[in-house]
N, C-alpha and C. Protein backbone atom coordinates (compact mmCIF):
# COMPACT_ATOMS: atom_id res chain seq x y z
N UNK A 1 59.65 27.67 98.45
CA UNK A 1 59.90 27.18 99.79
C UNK A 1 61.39 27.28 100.09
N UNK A 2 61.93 28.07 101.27
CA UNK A 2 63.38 28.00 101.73
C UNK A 2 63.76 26.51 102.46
N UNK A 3 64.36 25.87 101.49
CA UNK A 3 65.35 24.99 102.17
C UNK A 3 66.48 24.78 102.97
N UNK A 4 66.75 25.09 103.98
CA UNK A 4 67.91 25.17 105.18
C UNK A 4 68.82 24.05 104.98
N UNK A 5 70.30 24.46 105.01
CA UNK A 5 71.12 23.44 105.00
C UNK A 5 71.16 22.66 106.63
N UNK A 6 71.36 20.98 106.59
CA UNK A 6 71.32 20.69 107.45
C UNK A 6 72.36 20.88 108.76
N UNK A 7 72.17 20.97 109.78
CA UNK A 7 72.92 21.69 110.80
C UNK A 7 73.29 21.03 111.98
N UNK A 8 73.43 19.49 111.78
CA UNK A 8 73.28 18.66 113.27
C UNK A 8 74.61 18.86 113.85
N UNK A 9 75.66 18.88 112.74
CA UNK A 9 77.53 18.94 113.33
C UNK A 9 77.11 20.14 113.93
N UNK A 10 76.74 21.67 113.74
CA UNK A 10 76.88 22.83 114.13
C UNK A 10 75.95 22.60 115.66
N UNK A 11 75.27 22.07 115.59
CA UNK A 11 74.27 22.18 116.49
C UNK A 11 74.72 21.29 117.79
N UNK A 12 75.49 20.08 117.19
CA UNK A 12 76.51 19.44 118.29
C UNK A 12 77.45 20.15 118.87
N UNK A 13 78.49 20.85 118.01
CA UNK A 13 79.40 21.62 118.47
C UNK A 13 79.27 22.78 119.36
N UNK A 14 77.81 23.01 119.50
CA UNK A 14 77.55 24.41 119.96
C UNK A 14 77.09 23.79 121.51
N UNK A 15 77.55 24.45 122.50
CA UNK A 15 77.48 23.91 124.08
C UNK A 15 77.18 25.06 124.52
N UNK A 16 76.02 24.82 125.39
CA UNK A 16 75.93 26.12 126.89
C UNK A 16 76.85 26.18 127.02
N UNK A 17 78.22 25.82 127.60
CA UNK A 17 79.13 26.17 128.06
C UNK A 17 80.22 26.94 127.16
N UNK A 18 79.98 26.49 126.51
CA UNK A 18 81.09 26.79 125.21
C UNK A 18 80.38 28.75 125.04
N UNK A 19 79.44 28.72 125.20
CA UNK A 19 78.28 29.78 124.89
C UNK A 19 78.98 30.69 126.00
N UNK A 20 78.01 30.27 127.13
CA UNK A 20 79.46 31.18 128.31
C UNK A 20 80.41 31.71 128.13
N UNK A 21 81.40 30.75 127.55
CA UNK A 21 82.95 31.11 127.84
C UNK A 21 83.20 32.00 126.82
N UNK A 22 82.47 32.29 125.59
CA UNK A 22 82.52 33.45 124.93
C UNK A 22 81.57 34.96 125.40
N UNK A 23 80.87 34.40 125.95
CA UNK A 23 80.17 35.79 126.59
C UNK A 23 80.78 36.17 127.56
N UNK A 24 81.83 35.25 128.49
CA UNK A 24 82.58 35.77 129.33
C UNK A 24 83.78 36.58 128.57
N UNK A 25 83.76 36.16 127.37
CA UNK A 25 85.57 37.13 126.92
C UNK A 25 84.96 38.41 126.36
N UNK A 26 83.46 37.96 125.98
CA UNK A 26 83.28 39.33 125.02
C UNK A 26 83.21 40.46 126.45
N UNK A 27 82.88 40.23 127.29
CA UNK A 27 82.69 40.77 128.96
C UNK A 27 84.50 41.63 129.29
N UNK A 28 85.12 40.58 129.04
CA UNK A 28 85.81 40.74 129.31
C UNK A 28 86.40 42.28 128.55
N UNK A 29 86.28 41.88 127.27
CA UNK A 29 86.78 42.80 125.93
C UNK A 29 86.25 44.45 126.81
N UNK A 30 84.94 43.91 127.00
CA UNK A 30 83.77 45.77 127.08
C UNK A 30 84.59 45.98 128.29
N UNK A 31 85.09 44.89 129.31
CA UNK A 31 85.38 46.05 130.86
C UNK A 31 86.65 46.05 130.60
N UNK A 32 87.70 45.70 129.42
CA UNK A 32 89.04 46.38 129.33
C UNK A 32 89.08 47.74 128.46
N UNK A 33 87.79 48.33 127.66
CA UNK A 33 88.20 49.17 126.78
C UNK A 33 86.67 50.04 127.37
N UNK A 34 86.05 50.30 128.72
CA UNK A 34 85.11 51.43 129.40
C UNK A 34 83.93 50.93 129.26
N UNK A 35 83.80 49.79 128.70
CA UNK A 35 82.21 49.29 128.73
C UNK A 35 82.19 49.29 127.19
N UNK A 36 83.05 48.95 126.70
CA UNK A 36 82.20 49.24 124.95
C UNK A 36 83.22 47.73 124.12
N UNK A 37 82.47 46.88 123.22
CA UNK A 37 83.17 45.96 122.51
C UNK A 37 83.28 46.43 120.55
N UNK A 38 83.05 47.47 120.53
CA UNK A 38 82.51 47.95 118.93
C UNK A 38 84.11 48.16 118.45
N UNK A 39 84.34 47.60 117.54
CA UNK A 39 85.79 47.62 116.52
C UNK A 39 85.85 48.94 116.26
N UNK A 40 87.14 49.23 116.23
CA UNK A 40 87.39 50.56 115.40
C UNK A 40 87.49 51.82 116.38
């Protein structure tokens, strides 16, 4: 049986909004370099 470590701090810390504001930078990243966020 897989036992999962418990996750309530992670699961607090994690906000819709907070969620957004990184999908807005990763947005940001793809429309400063032609549409693309891939390293390298």
């Amino acid at each position: 049986m897989l036992v999962l470590p418990r996750n309530e701090g992670l699961r607090k810390a994690v906000t819709l909004e907070g969620v957004r504001e990184h999908l807005q930078a990763f947005q940001a990243i793809s429309d400063a370099n032609g549409g693309n966020r891939v390293a390298g």
